[in-house]
Protein backbone atom coordinates (compact mmCIF):
# COMPACT_ATOMS: atom_id res chain seq x y z
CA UNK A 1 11.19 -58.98 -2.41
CA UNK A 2 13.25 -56.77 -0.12
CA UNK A 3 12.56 -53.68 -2.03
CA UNK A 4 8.61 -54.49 -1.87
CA UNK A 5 8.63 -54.62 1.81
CA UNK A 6 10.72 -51.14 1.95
CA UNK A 7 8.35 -49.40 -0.22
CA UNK A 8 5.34 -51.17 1.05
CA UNK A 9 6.79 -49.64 4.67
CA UNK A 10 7.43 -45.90 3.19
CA UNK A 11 4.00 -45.73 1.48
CA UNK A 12 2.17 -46.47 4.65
CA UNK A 13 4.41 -43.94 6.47
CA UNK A 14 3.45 -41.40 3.48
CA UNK A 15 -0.36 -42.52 4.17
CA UNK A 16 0.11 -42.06 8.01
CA UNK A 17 1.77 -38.80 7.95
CA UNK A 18 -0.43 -37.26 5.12
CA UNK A 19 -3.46 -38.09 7.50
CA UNK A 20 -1.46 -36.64 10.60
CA UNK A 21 -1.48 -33.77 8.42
CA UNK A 22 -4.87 -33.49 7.39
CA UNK A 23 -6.22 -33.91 11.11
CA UNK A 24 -3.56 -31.49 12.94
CA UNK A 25 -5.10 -28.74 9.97
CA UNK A 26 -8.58 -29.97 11.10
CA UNK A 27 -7.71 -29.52 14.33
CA UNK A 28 -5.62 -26.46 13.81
CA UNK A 29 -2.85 -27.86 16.20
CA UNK A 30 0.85 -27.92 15.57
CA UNK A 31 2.71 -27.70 13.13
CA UNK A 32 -0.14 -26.51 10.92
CA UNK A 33 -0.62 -23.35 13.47
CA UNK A 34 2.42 -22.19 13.25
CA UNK A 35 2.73 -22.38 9.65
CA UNK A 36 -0.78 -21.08 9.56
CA UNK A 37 0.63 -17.85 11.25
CA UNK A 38 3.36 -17.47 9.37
CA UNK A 39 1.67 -17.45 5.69
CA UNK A 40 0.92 -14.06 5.68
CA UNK A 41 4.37 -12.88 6.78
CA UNK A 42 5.75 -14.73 3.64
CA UNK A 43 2.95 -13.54 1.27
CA UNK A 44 4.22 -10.23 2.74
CA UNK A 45 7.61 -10.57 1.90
CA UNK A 46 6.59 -11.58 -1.67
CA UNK A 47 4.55 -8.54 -2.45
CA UNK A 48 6.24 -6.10 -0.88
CA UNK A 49 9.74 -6.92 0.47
CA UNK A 50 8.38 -6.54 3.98
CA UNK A 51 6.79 -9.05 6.86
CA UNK A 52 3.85 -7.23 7.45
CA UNK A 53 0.82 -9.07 9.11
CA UNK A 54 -2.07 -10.07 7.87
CA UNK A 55 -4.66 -7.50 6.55
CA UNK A 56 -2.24 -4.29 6.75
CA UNK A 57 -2.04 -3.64 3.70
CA UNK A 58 -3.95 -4.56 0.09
CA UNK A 59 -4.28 -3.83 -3.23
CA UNK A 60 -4.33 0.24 -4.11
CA UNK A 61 -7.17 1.32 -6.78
CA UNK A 62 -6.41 2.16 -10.03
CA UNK A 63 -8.16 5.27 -9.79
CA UNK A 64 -5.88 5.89 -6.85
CA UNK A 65 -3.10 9.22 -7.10
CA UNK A 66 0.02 8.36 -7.28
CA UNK A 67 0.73 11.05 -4.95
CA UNK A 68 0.57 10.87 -1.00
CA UNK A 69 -1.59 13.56 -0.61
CA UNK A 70 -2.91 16.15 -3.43
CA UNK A 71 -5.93 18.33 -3.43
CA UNK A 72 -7.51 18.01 -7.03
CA UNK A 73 -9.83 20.89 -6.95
CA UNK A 74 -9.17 23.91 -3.99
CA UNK A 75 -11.48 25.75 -4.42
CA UNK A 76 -14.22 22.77 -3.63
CA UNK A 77 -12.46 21.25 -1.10
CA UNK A 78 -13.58 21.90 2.39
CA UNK A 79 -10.72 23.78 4.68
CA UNK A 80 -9.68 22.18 8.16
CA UNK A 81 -7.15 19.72 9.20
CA UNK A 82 -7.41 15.79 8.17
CA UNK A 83 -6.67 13.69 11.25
CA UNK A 84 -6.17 9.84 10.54
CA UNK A 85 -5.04 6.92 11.64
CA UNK A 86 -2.88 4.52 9.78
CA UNK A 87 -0.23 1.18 9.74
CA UNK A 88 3.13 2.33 9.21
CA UNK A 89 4.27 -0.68 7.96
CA UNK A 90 7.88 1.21 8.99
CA UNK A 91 7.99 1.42 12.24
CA UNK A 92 5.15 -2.04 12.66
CA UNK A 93 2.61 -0.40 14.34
CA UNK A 94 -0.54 2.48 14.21
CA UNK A 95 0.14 6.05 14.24
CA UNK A 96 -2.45 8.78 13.94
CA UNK A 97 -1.47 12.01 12.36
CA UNK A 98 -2.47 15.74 12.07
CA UNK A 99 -1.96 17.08 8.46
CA UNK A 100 -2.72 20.28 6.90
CA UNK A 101 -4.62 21.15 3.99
CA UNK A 102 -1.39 20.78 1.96
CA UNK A 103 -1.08 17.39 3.50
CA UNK A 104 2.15 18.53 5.53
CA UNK A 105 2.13 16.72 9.52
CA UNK A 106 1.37 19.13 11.94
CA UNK A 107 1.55 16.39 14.65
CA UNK A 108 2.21 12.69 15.17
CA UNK A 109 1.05 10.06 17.88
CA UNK A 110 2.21 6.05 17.81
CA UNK A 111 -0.47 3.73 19.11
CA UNK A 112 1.14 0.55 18.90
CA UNK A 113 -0.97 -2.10 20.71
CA UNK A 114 2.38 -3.92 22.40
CA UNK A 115 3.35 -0.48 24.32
CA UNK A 116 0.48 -0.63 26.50
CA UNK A 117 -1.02 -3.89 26.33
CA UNK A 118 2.23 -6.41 25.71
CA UNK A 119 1.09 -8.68 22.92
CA UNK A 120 2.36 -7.94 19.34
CA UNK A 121 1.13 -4.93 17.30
CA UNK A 122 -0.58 -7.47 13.98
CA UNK A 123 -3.42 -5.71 13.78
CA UNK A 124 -3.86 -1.40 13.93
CA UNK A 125 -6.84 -0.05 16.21
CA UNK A 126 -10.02 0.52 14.36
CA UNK A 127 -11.59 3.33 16.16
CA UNK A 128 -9.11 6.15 16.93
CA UNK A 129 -10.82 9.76 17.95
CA UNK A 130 -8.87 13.26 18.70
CA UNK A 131 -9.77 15.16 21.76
CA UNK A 132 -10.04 18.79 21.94
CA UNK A 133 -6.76 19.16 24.28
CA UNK A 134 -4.99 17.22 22.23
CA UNK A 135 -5.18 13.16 23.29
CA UNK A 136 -6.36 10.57 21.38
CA UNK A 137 -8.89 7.79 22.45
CA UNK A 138 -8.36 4.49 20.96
CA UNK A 139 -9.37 1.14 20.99
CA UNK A 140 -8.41 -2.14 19.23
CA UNK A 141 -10.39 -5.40 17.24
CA UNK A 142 -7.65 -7.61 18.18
CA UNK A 143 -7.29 -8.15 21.82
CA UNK A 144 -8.32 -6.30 25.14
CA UNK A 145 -7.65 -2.74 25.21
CA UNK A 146 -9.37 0.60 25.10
CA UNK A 147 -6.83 4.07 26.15
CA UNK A 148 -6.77 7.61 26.30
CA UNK A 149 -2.57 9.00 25.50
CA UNK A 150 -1.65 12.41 25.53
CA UNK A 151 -0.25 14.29 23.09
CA UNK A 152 3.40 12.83 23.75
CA UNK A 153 1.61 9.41 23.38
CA UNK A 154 1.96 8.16 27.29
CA UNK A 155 -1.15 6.77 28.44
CA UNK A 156 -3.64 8.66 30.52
CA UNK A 157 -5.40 5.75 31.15
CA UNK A 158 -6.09 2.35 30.29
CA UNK A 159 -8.74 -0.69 30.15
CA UNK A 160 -7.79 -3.89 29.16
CA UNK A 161 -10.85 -5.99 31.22
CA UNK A 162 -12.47 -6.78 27.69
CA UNK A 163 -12.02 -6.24 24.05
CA UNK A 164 -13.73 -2.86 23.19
CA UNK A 165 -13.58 -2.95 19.26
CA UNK A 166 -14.63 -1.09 16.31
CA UNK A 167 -16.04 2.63 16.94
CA UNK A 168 -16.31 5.99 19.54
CA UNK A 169 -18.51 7.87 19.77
CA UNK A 170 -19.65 10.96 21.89
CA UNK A 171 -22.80 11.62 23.14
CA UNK A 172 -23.99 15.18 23.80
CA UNK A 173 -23.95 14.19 27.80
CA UNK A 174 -20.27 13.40 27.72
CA UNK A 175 -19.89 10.18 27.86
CA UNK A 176 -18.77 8.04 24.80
CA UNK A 177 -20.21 5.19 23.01
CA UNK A 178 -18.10 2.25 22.04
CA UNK A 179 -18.85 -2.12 21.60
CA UNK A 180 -17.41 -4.27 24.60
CA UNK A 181 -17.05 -7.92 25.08
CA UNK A 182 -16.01 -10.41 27.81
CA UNK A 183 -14.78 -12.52 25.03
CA UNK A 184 -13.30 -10.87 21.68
CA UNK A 185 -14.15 -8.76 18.71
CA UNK A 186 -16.18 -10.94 17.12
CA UNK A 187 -17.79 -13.27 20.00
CA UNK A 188 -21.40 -13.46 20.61
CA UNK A 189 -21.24 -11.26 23.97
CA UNK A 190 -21.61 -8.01 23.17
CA UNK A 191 -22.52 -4.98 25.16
CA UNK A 192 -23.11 -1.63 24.16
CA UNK A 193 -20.47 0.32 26.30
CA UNK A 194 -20.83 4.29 27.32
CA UNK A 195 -17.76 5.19 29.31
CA UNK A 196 -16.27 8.73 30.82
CA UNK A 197 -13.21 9.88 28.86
CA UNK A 198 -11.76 12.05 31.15
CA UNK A 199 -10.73 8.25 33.41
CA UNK A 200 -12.37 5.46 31.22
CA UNK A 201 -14.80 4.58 33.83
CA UNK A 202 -18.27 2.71 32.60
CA UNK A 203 -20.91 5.38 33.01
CA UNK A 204 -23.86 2.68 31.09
CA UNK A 205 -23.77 -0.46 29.33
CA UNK A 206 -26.60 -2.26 27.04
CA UNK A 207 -26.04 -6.19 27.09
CA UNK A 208 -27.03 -6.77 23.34
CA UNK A 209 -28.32 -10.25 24.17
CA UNK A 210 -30.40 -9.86 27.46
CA UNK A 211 -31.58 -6.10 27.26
CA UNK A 212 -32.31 -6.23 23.20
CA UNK A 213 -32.66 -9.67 21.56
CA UNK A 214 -34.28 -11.14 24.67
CA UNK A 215 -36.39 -7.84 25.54
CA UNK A 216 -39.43 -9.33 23.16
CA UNK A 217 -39.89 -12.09 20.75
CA UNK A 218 -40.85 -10.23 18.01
CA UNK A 219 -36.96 -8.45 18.45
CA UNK A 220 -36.07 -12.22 18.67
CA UNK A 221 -37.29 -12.60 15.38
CA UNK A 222 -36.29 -9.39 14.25
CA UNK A 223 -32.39 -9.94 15.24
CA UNK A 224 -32.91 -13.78 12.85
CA UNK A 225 -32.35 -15.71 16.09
CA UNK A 226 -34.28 -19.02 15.74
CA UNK A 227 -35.76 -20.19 18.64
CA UNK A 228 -34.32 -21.73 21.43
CA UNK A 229 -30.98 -20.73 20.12
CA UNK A 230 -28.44 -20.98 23.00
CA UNK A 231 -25.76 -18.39 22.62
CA UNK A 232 -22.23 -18.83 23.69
CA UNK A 233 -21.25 -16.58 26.25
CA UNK A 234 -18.32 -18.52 28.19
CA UNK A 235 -15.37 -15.73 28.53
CA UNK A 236 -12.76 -18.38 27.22
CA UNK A 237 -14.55 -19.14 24.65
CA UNK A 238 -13.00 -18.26 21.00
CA UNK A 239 -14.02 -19.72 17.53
CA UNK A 240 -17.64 -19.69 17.97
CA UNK A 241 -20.31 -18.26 15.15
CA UNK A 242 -19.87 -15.18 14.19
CA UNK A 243 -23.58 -14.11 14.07
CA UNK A 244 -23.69 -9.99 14.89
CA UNK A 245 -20.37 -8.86 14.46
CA UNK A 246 -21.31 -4.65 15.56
CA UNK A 247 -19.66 -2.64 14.13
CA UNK A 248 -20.70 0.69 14.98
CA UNK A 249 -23.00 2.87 17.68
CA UNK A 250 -23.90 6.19 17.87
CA UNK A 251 -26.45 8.30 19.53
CA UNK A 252 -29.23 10.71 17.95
CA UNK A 253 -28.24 14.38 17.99
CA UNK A 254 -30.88 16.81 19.58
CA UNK A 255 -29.71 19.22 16.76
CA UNK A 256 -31.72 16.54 14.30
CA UNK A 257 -34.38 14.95 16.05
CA UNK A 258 -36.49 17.17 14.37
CA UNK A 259 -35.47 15.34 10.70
CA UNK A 260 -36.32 11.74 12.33
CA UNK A 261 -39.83 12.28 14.21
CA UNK A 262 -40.25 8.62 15.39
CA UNK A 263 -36.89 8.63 17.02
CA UNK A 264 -35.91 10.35 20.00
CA UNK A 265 -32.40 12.62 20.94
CA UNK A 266 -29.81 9.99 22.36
CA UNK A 267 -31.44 6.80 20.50
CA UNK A 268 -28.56 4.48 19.52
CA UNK A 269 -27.99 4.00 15.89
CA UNK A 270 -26.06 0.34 15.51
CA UNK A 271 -24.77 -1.84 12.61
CA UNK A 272 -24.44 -5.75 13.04
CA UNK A 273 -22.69 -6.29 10.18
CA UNK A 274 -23.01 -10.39 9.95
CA UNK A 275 -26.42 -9.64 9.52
CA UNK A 276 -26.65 -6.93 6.91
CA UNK A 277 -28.87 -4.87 9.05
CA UNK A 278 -28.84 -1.15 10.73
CA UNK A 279 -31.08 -0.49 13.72
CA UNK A 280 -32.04 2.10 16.34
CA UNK A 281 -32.63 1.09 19.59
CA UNK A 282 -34.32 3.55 22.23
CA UNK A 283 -31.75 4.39 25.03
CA UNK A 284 -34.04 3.57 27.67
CA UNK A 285 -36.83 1.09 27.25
CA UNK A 286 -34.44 -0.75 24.56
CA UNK A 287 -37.06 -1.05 21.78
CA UNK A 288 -35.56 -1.27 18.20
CA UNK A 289 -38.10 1.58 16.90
CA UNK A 290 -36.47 0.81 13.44
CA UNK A 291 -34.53 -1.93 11.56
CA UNK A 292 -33.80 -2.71 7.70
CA UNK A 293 -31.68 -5.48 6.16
CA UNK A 294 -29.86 -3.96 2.80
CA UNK A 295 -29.22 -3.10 0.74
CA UNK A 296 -26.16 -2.75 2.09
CA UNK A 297 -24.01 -5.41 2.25
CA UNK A 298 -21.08 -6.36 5.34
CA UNK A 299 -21.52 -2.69 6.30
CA UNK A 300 -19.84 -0.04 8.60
CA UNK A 301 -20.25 3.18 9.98
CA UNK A 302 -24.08 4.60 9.61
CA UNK A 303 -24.53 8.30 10.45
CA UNK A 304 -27.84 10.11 11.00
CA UNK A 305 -27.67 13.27 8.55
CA UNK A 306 -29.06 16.63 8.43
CA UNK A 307 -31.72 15.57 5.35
CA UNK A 308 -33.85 12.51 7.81
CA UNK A 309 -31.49 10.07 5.68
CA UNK A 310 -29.36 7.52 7.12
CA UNK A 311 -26.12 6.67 5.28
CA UNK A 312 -24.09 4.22 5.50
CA UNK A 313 -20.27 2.41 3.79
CA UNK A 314 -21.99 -0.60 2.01
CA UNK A 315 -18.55 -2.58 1.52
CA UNK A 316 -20.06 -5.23 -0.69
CA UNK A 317 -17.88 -8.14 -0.20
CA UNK A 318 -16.80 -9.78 -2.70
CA UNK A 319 -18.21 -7.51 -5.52
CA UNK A 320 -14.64 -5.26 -5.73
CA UNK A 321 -16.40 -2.04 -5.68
CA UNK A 322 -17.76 -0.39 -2.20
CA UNK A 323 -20.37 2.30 -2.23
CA UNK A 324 -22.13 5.07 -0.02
CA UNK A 325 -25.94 4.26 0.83
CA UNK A 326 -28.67 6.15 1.76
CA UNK A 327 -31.98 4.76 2.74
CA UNK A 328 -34.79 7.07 4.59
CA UNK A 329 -36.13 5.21 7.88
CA UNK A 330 -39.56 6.67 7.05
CA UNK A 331 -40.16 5.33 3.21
CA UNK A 332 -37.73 2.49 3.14
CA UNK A 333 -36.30 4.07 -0.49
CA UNK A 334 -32.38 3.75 -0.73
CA UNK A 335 -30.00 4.77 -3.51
CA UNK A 336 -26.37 4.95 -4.26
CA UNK A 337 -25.39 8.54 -3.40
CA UNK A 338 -22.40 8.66 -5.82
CA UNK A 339 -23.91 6.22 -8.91
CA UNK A 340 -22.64 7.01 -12.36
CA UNK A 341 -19.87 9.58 -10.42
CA UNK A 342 -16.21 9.33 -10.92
CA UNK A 343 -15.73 8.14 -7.30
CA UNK A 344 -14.63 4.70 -7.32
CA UNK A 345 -13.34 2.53 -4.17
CA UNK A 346 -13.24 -0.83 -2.86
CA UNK A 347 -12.87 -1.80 0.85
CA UNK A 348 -13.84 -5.81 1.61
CA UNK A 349 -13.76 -4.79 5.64
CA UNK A 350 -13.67 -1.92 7.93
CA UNK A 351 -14.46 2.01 6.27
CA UNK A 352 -15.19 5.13 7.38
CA UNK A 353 -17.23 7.90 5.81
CA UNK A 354 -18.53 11.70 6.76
CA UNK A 355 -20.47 14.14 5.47
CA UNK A 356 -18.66 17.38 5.59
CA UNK A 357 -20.26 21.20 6.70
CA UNK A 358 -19.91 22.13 2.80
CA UNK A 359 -21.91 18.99 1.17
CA UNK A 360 -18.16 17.16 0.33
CA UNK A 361 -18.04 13.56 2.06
CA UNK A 362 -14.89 12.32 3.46
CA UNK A 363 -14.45 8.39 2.34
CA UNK A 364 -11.66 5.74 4.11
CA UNK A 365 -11.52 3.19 1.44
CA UNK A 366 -9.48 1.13 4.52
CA UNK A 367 -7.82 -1.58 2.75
CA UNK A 368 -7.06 0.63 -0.54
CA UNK A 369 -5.34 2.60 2.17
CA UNK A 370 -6.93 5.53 0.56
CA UNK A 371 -8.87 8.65 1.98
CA UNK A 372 -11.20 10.55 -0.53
CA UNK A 373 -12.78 14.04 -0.39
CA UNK A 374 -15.36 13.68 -2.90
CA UNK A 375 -18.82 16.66 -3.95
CA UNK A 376 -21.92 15.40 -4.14
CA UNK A 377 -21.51 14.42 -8.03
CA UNK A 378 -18.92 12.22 -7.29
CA UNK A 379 -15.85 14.55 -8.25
CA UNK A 380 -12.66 13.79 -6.94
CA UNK A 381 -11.19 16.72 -4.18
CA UNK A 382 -8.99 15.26 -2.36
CA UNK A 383 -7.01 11.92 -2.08
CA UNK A 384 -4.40 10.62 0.96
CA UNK A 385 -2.34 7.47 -0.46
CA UNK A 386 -0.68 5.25 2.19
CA UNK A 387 1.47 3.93 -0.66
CA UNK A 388 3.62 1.08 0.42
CA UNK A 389 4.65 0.12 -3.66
CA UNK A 390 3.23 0.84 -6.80
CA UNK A 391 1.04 -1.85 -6.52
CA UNK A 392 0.06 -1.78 -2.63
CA UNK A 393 -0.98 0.42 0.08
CA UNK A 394 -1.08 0.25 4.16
CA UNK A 395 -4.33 0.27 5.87
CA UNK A 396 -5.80 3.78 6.94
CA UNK A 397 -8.13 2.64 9.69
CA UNK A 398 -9.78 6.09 10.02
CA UNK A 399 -9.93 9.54 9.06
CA UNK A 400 -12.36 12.56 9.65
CA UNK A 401 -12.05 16.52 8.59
CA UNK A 402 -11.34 18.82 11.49
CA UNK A 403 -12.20 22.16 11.47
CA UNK A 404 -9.38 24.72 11.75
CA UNK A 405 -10.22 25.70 15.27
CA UNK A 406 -10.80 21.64 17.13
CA UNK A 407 -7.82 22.03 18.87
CA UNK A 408 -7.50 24.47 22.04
CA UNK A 409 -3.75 24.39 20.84
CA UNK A 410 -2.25 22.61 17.47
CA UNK A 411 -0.84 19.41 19.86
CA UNK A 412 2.94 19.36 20.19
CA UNK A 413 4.86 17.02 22.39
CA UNK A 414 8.12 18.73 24.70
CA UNK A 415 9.48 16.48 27.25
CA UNK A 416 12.19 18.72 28.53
């Protein structure tokens, strides 16, 4: 009966430590953590023969060239320089670049997070905008930071006092618009964030919770807060409900406030994207004179344009193809700007997208690591591939279309 008692013993030992298990992942405390954290790295290694963290890097379309950079069609597609930012899964860490229209790099800066913060570069900025002299603003999702480095990449200057995440933008006052919170990217305090970028100082700031959702209960309603909801808004606090998640901000230029007659020049246009909605909030009073909910789905980056349309990246999670709204603020009517066009692309986060002088509209496809000068029927330009294999490609966080003559000087970096 020996052997009974010995297996009897290791079954309850398999029982104990299967349940150790299951409450250390429920608990997400050692060892499941750590081997948490290191999944990706070896999902990494199995794709690509590199440990490359988690979300830097994804499938590439099918439609995709298999070149780095080719222009399709020259004569359609527009003429400046295409500054982006991307993971070079090479060197570990963000780097924006200058290239010219024959996708050669005119200049290089490396943004990796460690250099200025400490911390470990897993995750590329998000919002990353060139300066006229030649420095580069940038801030980062994961973690504190928000910087403005020259054009050798040494830091002008530097916030780390909470985590400013997702977009910059100017205003036509100076200052620049960005999303700050005491806690992280994604936690429920979140302020709206205009700061000088000549020293990084705070010039304004819009709490999103006091000055908006509490201003009126009908904005209560309007934001799908039930009642009595008690938000979390402890600084230490990580984990909690996702329920906003802003993504984006930008300000109403004077230049078009003619287009969008119930809005006024310097209203702030924001997307929450946890709750499928756009608004615009009036700078002073902090009335949302306008909000819809779709159909855009998990969106990013809404721009006022020239026509009294807003558009937007509808990323449609989940559905494996992304798409470029419209919707006017005065009728409500939306459509797909590129339906039944050649353009096809697929981003389940992040995205960029701009509407060029010419009519052309410059798309990030982010996780397809893919950039995308497409004409208004949907024909292909212009494509920038951040291949990484046949099969995947590196994040491009951003991109936009500078013309020829942004730059006072084309950057360049002597240290002699």
């Amino acid at each position: 009966m020996r052997w009974l008692s010995i297996l009897s013993g290791l079954g309850l030992l398999a029982v104990i430590a299967f349940m150790a298990g299951m409450w250390t992942t429920h608990k997400y405390w050692l060892p499941w953590r750590k081997v948490d954290e290191l999944l990706p790295f070896v999902r990494s290694y199995r794709d690509t023969g590199l440990f490359l963290p988690q979300y830097s890097y994804h499938y590439r379309s099918a439609s995709a060239s298999d070149e780095r950079h080719v222009v399709h069609d020259p004569d359609r597609a527009s003429d400046g320089n295409l500054f982006l930012a991307r993971m070079d899964v090479q060197r570990g860490f963000m780097v924006a670049e200058l290239l010219d229209r024959d996708g050669a790099v005119l200049h290089g800066w490396e943004i990796p997070y460690s250099r200025y913060f400490g911390g470990s570069d897993d995750f590329p900025g998000h919002a990353v905008e060139p300066l006229p002299d030649g420095s580069v603003l940038a801030n980062f999702d994961s973690g504190h930071g928000l910087l403005r480095i020259d054009t050798c990449s040494d830091a002008i200057w530097i916030r780390d006092d909470m985590a400013y995440h997702h977009s910059l933008h100017p205003d036509e006052k100076g200052g620049w618009w960005t999303w700050g919170s005491v806690q992280e990217a994604d936690g429920q305090d979140q302020r709206l964030i205009r700061f000088d970028a000549e020293d990084g100082h705070t010039l304004e700031e819009i709490d999103l919770i006091d000055d908006v959702v509490g201003l009126s209960d009908a904005q209560h309603l309007a934001m799908r807060i039930p009642e009595d909801y008690v938000f979390n808004r402890d600084p230490s606090a990580s984990g909690q409900h996702d329920i906003f998640h802003p993504n984006d901000a930008e300000p109403l230029p004077a230049a078009m406030a003619e287009h969008f007659p119930m809005f006024e020049p310097g209203d702030l246009l924001v997307s929450l994207r946890n709750l499928d909605m756009l608004a615009v909030i009036d700078r002073d009073s902090y009335t949302m004179k306008w909000w819809s909910y779709g159909p855009y789905h998990n969106q990013h980056d809404p721009d006022f344009e020239p026509d009294g349309t807003i558009s937007v990246f509808s990323n449609n999670n989940n559905l494996e193809r992304s798409s470029i709204i419209k919707i006017d603020p005065a009728t409500s009517r939306a459509w797909d700007v590129y339906w039944g066009g050649a353009l096809d692309f697929d981003s389940f986060i992040m995205g960029k997208q701009q509407l060029l002088p010419n009519g052309n509209r410059l798309v990030v496809s982010t996780m397809e690591g893919r950039v995308i000068e497409v004409a208004p029927n949907g024909d292909i330009l212009r494509e920038f591939g951040n291949i990484l294999t046949p099969v995947y490609s590196a994040v491009v966080t951003s991109a936009k279309l500078l013309p020829p003559d942004f730059f006072d000087n084309i950057p360049t970096c002597d240290k002699r």
